[in-house]
Structure formats: C-alpha cells, structure tokens
PDB file of N, CA and C in Angstrom:
ATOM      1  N   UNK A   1     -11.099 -16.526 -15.299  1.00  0.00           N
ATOM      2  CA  UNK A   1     -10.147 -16.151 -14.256  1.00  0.00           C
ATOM      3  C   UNK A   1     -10.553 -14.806 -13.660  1.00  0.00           C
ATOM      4  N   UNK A   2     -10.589 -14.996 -12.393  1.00  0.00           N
ATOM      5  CA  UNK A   2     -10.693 -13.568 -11.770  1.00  0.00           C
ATOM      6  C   UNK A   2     -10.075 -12.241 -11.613  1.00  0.00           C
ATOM      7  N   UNK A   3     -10.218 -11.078 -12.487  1.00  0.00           N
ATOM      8  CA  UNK A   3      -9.517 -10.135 -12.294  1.00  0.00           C
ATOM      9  C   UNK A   3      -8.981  -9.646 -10.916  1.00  0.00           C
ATOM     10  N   UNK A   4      -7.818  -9.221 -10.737  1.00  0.00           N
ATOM     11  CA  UNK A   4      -7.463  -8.692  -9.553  1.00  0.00           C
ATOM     12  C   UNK A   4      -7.502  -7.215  -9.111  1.00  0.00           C
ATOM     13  N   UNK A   5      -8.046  -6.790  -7.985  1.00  0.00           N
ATOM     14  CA  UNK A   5      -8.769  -5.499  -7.697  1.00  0.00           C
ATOM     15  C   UNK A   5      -7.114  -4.766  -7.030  1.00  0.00           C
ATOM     16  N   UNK A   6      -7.450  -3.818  -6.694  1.00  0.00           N
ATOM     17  CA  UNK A   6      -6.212  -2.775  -6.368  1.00  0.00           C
ATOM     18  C   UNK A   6      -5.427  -3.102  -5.255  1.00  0.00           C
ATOM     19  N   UNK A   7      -6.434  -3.796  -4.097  1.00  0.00           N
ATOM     20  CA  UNK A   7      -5.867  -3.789  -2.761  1.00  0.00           C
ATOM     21  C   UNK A   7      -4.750  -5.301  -3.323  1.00  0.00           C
ATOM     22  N   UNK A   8      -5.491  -6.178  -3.670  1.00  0.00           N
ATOM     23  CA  UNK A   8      -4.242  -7.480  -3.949  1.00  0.00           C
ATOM     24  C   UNK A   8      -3.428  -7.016  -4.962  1.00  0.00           C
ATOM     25  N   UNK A   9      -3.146  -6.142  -5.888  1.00  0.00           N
ATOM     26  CA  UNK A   9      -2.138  -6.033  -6.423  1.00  0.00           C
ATOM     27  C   UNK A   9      -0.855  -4.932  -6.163  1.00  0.00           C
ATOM     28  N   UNK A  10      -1.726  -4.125  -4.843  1.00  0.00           N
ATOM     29  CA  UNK A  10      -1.163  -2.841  -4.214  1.00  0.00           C
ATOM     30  C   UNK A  10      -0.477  -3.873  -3.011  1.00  0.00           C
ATOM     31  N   UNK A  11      -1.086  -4.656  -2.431  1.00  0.00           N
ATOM     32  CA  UNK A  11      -0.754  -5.376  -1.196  1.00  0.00           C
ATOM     33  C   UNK A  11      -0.986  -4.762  -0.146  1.00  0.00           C
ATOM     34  N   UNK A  12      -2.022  -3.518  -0.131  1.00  0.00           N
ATOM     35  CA  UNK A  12      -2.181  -2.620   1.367  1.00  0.00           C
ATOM     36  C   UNK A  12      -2.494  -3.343   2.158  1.00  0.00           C
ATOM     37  N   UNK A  13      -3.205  -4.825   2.299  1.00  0.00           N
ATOM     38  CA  UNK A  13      -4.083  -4.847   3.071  1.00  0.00           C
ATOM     39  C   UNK A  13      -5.130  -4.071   3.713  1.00  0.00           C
ATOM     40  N   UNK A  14      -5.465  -3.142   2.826  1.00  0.00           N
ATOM     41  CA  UNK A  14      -6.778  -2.370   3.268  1.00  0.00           C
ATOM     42  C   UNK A  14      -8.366  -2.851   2.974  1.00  0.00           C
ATOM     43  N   UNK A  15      -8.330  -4.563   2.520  1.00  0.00           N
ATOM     44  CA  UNK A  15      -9.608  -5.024   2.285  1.00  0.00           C
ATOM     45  C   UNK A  15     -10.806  -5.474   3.672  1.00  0.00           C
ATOM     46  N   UNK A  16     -11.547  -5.513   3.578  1.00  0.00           N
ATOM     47  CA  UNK A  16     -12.006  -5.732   4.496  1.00  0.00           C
ATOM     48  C   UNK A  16     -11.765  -7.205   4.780  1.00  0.00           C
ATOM     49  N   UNK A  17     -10.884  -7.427   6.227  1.00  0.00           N
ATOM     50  CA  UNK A  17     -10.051  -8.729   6.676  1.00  0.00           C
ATOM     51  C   UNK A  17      -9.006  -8.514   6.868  1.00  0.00           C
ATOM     52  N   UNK A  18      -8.276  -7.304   6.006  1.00  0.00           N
ATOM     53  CA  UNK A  18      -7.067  -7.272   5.684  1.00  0.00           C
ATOM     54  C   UNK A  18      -6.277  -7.121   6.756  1.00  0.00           C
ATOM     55  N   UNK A  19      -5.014  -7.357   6.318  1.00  0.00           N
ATOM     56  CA  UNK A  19      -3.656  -7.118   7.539  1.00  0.00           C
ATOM     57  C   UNK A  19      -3.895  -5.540   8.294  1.00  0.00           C
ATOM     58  N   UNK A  20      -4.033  -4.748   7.214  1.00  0.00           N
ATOM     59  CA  UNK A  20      -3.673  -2.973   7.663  1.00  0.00           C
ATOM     60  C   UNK A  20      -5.075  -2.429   8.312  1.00  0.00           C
ATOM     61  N   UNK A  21      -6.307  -3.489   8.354  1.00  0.00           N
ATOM     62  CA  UNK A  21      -7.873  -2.265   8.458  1.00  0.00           C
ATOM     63  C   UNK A  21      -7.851  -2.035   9.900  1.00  0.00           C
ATOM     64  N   UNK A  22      -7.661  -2.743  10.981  1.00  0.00           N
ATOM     65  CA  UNK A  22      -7.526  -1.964  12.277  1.00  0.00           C
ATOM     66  C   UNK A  22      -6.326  -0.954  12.354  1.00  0.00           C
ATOM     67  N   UNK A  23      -5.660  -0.820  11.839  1.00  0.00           N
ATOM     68  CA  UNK A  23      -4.029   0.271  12.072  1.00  0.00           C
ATOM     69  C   UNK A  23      -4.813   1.162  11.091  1.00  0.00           C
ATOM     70  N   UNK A  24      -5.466   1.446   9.923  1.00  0.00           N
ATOM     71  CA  UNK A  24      -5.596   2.536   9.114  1.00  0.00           C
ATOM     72  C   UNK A  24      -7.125   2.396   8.047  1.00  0.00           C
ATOM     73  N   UNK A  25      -7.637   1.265   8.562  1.00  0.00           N
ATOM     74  CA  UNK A  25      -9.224   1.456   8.339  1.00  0.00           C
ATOM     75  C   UNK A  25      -9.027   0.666   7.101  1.00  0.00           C
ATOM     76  N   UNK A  26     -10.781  -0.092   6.665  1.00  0.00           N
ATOM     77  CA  UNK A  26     -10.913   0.315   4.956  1.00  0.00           C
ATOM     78  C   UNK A  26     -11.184   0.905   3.921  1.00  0.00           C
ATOM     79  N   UNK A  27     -10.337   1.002   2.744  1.00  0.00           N
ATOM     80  CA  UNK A  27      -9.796   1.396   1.716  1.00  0.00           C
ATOM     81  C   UNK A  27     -11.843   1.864   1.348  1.00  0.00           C
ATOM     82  N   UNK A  28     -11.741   3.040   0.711  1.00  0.00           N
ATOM     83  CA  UNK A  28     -13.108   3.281   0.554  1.00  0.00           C
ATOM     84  C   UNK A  28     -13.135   2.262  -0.974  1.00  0.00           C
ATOM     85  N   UNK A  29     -12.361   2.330  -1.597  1.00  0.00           N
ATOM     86  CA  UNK A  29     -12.654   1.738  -2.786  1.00  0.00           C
ATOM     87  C   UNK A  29     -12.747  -0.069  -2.526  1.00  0.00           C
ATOM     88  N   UNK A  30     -12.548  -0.713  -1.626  1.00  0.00           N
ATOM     89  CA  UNK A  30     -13.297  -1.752  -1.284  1.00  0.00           C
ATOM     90  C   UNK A  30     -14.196  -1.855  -0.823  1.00  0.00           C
ATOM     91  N   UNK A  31     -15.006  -0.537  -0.486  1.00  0.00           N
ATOM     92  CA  UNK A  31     -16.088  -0.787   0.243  1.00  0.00           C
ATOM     93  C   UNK A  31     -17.145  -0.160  -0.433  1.00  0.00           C
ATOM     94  N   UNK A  32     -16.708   0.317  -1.522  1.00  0.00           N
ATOM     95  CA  UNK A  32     -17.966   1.430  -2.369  1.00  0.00           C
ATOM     96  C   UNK A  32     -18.289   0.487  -3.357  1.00  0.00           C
ATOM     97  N   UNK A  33     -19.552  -0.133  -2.878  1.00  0.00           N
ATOM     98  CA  UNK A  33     -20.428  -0.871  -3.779  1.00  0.00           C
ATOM     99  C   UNK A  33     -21.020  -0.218  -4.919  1.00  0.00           C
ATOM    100  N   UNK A  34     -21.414   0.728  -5.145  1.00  0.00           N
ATOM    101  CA  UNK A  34     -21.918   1.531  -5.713  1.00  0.00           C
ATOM    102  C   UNK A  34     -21.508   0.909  -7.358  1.00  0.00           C
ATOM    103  N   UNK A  35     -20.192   0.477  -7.904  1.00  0.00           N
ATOM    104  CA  UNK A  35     -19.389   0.303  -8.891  1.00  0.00           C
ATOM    105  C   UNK A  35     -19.030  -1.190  -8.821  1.00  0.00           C
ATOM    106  N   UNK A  36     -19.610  -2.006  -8.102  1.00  0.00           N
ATOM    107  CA  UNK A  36     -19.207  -3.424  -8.244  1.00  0.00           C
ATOM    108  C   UNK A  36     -19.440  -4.119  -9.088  1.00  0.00           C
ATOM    109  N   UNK A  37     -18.441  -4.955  -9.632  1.00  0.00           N
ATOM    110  CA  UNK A  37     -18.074  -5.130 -10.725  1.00  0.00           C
ATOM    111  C   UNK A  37     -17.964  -4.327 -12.355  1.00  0.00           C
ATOM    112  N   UNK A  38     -18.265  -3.311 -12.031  1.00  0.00           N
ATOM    113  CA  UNK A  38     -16.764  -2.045 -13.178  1.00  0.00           C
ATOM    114  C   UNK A  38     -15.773  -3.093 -13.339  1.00  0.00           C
ATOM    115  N   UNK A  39     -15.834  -2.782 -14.659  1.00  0.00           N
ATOM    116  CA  UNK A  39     -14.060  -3.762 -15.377  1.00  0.00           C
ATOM    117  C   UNK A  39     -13.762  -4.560 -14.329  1.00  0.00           C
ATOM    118  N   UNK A  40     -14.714  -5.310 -13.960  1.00  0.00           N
ATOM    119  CA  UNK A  40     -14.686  -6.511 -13.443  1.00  0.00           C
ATOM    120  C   UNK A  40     -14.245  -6.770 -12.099  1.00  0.00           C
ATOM    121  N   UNK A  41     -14.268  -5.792 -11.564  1.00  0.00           N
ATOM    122  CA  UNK A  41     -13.598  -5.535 -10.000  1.00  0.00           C
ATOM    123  C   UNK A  41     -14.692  -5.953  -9.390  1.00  0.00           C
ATOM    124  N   UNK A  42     -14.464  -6.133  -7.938  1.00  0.00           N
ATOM    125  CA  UNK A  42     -15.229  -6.735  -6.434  1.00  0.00           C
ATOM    126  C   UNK A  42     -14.958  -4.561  -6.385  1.00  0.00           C
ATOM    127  N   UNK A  43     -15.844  -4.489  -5.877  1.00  0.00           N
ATOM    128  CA  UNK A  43     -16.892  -2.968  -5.684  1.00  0.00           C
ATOM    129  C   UNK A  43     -16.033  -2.036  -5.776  1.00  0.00           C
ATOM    130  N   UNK A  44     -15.212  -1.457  -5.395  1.00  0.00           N
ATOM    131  CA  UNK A  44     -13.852  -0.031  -6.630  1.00  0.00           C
ATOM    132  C   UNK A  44     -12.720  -0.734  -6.675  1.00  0.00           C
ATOM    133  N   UNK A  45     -13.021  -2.109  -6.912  1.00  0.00           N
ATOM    134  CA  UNK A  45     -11.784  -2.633  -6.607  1.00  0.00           C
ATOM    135  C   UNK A  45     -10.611  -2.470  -8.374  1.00  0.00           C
ATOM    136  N   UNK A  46     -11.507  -2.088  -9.298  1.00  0.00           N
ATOM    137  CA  UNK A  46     -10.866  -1.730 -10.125  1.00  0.00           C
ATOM    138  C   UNK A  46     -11.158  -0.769 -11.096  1.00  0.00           C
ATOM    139  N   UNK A  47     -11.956   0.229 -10.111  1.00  0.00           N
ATOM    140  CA  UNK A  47     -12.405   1.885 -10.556  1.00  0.00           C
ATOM    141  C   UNK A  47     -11.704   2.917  -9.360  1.00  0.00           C
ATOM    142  N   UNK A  48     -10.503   2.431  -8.786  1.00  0.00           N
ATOM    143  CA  UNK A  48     -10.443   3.238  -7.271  1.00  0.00           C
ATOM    144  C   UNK A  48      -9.404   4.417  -7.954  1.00  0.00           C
ATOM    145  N   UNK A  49      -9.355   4.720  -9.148  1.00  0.00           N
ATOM    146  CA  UNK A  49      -8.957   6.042  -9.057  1.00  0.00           C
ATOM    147  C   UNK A  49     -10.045   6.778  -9.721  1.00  0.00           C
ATOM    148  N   UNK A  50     -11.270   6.631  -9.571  1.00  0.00           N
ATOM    149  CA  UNK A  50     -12.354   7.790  -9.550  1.00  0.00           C
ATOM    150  C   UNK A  50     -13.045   7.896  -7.871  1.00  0.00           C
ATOM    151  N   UNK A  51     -12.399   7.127  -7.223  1.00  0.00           N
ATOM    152  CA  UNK A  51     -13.232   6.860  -5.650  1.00  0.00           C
ATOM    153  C   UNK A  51     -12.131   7.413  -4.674  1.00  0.00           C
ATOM    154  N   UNK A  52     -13.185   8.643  -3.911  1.00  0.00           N
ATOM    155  CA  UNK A  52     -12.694   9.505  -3.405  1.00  0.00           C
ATOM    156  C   UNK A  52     -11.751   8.653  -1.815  1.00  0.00           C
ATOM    157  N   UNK A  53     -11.078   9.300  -1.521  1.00  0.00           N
ATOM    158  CA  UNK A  53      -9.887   8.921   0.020  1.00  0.00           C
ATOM    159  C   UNK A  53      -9.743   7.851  -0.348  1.00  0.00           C
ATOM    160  N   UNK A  54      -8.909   7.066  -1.326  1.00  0.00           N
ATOM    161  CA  UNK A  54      -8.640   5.865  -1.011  1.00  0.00           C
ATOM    162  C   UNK A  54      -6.813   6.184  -1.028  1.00  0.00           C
ATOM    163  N   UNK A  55      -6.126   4.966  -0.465  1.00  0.00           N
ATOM    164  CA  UNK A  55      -5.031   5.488   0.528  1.00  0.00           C
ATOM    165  C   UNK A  55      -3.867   4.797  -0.359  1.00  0.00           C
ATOM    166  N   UNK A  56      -2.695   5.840  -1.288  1.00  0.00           N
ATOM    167  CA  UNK A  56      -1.853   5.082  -1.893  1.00  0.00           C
ATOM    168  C   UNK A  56      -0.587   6.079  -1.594  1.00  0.00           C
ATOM    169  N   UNK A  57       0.782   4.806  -1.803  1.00  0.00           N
ATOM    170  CA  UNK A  57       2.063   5.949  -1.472  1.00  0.00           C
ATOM    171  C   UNK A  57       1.810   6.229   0.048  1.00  0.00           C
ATOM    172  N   UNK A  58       0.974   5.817   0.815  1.00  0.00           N
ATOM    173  CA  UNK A  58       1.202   6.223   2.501  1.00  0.00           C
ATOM    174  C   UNK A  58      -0.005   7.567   2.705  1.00  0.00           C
ATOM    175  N   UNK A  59      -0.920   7.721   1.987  1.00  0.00           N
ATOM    176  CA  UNK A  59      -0.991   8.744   2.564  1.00  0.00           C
ATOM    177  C   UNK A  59      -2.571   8.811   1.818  1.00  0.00           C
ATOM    178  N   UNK A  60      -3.791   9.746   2.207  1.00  0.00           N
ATOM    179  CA  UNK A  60      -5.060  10.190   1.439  1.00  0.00           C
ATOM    180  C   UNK A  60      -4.949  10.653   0.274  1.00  0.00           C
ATOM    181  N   UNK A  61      -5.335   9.875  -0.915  1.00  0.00           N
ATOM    182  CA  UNK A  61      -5.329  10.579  -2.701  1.00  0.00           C
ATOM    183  C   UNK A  61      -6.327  11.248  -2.482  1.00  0.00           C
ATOM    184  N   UNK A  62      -7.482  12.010  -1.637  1.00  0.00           N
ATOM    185  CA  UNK A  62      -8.483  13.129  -1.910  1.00  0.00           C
ATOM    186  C   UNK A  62      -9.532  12.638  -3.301  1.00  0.00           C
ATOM    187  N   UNK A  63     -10.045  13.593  -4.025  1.00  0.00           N
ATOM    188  CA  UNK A  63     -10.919  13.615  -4.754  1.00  0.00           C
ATOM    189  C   UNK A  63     -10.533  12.866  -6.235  1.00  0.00           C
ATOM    190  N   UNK A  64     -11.030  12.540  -6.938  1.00  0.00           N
ATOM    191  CA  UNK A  64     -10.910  12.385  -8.500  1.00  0.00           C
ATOM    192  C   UNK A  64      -9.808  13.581  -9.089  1.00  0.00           C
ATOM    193  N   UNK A  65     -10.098  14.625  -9.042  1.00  0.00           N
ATOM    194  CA  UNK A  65      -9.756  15.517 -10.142  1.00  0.00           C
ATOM    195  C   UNK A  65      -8.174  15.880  -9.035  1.00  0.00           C
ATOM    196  N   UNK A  66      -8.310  15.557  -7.661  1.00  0.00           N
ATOM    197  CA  UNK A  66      -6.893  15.693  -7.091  1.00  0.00           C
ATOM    198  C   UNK A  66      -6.055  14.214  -7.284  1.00  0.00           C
ATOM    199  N   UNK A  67      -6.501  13.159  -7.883  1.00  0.00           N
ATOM    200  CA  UNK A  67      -5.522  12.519  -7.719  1.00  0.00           C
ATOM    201  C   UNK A  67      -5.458  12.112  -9.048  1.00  0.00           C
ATOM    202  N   UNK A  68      -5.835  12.011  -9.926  1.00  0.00           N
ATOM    203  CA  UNK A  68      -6.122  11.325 -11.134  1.00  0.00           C
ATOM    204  C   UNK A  68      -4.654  11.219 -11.981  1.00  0.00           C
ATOM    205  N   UNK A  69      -4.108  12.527 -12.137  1.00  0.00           N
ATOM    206  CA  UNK A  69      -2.729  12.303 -12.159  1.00  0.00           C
ATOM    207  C   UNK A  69      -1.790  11.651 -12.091  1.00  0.00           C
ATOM    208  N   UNK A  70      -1.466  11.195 -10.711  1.00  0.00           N
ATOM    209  CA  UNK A  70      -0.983  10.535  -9.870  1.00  0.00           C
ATOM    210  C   UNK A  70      -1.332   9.016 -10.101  1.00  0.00           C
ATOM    211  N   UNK A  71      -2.633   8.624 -10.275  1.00  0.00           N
ATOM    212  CA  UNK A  71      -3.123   7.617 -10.772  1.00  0.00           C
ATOM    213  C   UNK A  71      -2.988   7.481 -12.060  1.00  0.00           C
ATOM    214  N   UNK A  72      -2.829   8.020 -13.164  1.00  0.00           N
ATOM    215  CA  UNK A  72      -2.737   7.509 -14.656  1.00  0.00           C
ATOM    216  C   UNK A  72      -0.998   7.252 -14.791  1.00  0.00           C
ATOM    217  N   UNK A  73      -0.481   7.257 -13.364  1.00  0.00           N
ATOM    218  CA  UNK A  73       0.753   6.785 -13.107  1.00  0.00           C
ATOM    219  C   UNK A  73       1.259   5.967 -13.332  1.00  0.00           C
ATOM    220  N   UNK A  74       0.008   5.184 -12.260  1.00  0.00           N
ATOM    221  CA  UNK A  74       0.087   3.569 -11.627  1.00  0.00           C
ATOM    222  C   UNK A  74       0.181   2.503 -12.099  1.00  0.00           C
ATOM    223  N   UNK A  75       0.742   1.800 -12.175  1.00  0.00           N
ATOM    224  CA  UNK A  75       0.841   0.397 -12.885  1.00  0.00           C
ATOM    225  C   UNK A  75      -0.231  -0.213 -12.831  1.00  0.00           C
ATOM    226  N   UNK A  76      -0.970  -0.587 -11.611  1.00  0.00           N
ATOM    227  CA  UNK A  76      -2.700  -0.723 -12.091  1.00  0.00           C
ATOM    228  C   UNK A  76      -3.975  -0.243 -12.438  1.00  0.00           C
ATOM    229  N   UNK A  77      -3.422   0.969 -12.872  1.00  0.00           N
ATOM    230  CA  UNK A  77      -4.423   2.023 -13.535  1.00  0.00           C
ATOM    231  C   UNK A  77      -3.785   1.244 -15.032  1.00  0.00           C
ATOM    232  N   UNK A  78      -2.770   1.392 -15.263  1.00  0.00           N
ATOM    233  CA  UNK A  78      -2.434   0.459 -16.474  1.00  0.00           C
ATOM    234  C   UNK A  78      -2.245  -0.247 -17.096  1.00  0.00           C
ATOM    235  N   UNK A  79      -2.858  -1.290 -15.666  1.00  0.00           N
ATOM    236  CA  UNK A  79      -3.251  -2.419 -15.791  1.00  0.00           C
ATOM    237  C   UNK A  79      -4.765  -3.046 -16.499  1.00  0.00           C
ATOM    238  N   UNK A  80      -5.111  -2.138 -15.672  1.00  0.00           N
ATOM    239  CA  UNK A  80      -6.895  -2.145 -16.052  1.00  0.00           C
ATOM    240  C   UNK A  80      -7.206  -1.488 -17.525  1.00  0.00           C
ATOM    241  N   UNK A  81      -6.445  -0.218 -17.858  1.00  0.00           N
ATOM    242  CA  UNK A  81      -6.656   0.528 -19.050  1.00  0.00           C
ATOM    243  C   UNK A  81      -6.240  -0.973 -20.130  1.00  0.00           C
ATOM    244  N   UNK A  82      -5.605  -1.724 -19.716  1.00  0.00           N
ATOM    245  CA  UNK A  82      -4.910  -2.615 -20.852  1.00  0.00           C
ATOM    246  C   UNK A  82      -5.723  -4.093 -20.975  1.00  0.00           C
ATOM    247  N   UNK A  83      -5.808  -3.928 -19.191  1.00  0.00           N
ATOM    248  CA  UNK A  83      -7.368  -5.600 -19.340  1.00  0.00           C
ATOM    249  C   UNK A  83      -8.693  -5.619 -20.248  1.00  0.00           C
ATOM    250  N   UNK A  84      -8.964  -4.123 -20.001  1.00  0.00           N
ATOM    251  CA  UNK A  84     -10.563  -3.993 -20.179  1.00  0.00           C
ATOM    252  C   UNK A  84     -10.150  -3.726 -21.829  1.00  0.00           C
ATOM    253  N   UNK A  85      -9.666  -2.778 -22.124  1.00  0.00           N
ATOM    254  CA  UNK A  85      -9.520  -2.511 -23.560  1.00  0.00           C
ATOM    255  C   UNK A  85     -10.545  -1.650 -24.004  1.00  0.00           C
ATOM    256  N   UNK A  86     -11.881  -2.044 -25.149  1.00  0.00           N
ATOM    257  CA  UNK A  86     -12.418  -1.051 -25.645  1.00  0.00           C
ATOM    258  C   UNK A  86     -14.048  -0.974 -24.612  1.00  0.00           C
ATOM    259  N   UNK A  87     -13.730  -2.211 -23.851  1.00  0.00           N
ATOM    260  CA  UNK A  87     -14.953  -2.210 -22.366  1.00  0.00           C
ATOM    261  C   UNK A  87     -14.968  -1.633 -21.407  1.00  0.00           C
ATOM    262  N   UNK A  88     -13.732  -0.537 -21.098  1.00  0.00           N
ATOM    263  CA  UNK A  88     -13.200  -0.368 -20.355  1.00  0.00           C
ATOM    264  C   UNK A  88     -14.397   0.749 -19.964  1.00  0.00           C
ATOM    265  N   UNK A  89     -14.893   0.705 -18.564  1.00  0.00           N
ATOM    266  CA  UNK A  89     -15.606   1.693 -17.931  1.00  0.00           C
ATOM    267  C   UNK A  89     -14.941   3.609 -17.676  1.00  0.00           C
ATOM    268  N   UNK A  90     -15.142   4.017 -18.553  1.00  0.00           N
ATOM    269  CA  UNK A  90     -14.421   5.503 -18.078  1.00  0.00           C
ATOM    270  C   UNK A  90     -14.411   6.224 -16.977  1.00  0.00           C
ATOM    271  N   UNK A  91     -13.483   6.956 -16.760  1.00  0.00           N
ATOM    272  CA  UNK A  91     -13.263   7.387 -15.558  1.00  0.00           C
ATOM    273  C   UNK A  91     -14.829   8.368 -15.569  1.00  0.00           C
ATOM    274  N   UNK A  92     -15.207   9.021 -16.390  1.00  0.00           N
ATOM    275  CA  UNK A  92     -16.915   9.894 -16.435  1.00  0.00           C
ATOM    276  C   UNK A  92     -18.023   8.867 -16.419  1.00  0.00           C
ATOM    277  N   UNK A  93     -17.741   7.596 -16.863  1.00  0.00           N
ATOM    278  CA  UNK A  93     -19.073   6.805 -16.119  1.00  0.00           C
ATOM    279  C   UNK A  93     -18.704   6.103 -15.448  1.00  0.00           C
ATOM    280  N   UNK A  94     -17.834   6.556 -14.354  1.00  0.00           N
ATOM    281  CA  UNK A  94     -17.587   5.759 -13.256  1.00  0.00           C
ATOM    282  C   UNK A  94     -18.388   6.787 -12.454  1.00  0.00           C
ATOM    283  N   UNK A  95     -17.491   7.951 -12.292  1.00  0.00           N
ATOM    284  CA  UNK A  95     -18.159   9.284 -11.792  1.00  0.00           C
ATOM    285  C   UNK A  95     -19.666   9.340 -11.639  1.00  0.00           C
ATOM    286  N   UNK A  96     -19.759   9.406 -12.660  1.00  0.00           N
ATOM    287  CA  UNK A  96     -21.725   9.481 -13.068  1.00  0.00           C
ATOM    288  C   UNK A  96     -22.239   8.466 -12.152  1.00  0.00           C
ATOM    289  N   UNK A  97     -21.947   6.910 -11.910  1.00  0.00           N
ATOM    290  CA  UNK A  97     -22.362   6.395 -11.234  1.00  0.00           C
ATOM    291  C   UNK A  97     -22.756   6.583  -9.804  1.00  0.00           C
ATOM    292  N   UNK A  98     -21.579   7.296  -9.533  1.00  0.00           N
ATOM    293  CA  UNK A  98     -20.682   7.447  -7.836  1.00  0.00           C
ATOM    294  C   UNK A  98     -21.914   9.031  -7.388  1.00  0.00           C
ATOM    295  N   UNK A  99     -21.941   9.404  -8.798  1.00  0.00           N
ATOM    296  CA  UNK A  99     -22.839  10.781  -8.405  1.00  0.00           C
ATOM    297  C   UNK A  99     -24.560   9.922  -7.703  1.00  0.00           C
ATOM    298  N   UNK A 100     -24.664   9.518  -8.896  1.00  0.00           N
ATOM    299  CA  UNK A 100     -26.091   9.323  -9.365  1.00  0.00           C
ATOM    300  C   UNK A 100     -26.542   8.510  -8.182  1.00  0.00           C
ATOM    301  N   UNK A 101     -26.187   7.569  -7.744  1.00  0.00           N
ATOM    302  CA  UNK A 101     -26.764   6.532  -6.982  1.00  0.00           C
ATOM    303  C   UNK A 101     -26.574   7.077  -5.388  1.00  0.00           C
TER     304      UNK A 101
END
C-alpha cells in the first residue's frame, strides 16, 4: 500500500496538478526530488519538515531549524515518526542529503 505524502493528507492542493498551484504555486516539498522516496514518500512528500518554504497553517514555514517546532506538532510529522518506526529517515540525514546533492 502506498504511503501518503503531506500534500494528500494536508489537502493543500499544492501538488503539482493540484487545486491551489496556480493561486499559490508548488509546495517545494513536492517538488524536491533530491529525497524521493525518504520513508517512502513521492520526493519531500514525507521529509517536508526538513524542506525549506513549504506552505502550512496559510502561510511560509522558512528554514528547518525555523519551523521544526511547529512541525514535531503535526499530526503527519506523527504520522510518519509512527509509519517508519526504527527506518525512519532523520531529520540530519534528510538535511545531509538536501545539503550534499
């Protein structure tokens, strides 16, 4: 079964197709390949609180270390912490990736 990435369980429509991408663009974390398939997501689709401007609550979450907070909030940040379990990609080798490549 296919894990579900942030934008279908957020419902922004910020995927690329989506309802919201001409009114407010796409979501960088659908579009940052860089991490595709991390804990099993389609490309930050389930690393998007280490991936910088992606758009939650209405508004720009900024960097990692500005939103991360805010994100260990989220019901699908705790979603994923609970899917992946001891596979779970860390938020520092997500980073490392996002640096490196």
């Amino acid at each position: 079964m296919a894990k579900m990435n942030c934008w279908e369980f957020k419902k922004c429509g910020r995927e690329p197709g989506g309802t919201k991408t001409a009114e407010l663009g796409i979501c960088p974390a659908a579009a940052e390949s860089r991490v595709n398939m991390l804990n099993g997501g389609l490309n930050g689709g389930r690393s998007c609180w280490a991936v910088t401007g992606t758009l939650c609550g209405g508004k720009i979450q900024g960097t990692f270390a500005q939103k991360i907070f805010n994100c260990m909030e989220c019901d699908f940040y705790k979603t994923v912490i609970s899917d992946e379990g001891n596979a779970l990609k860390t938020s520092k080798e997500i980073i490392s990736i996002l640096r490196s490549a």
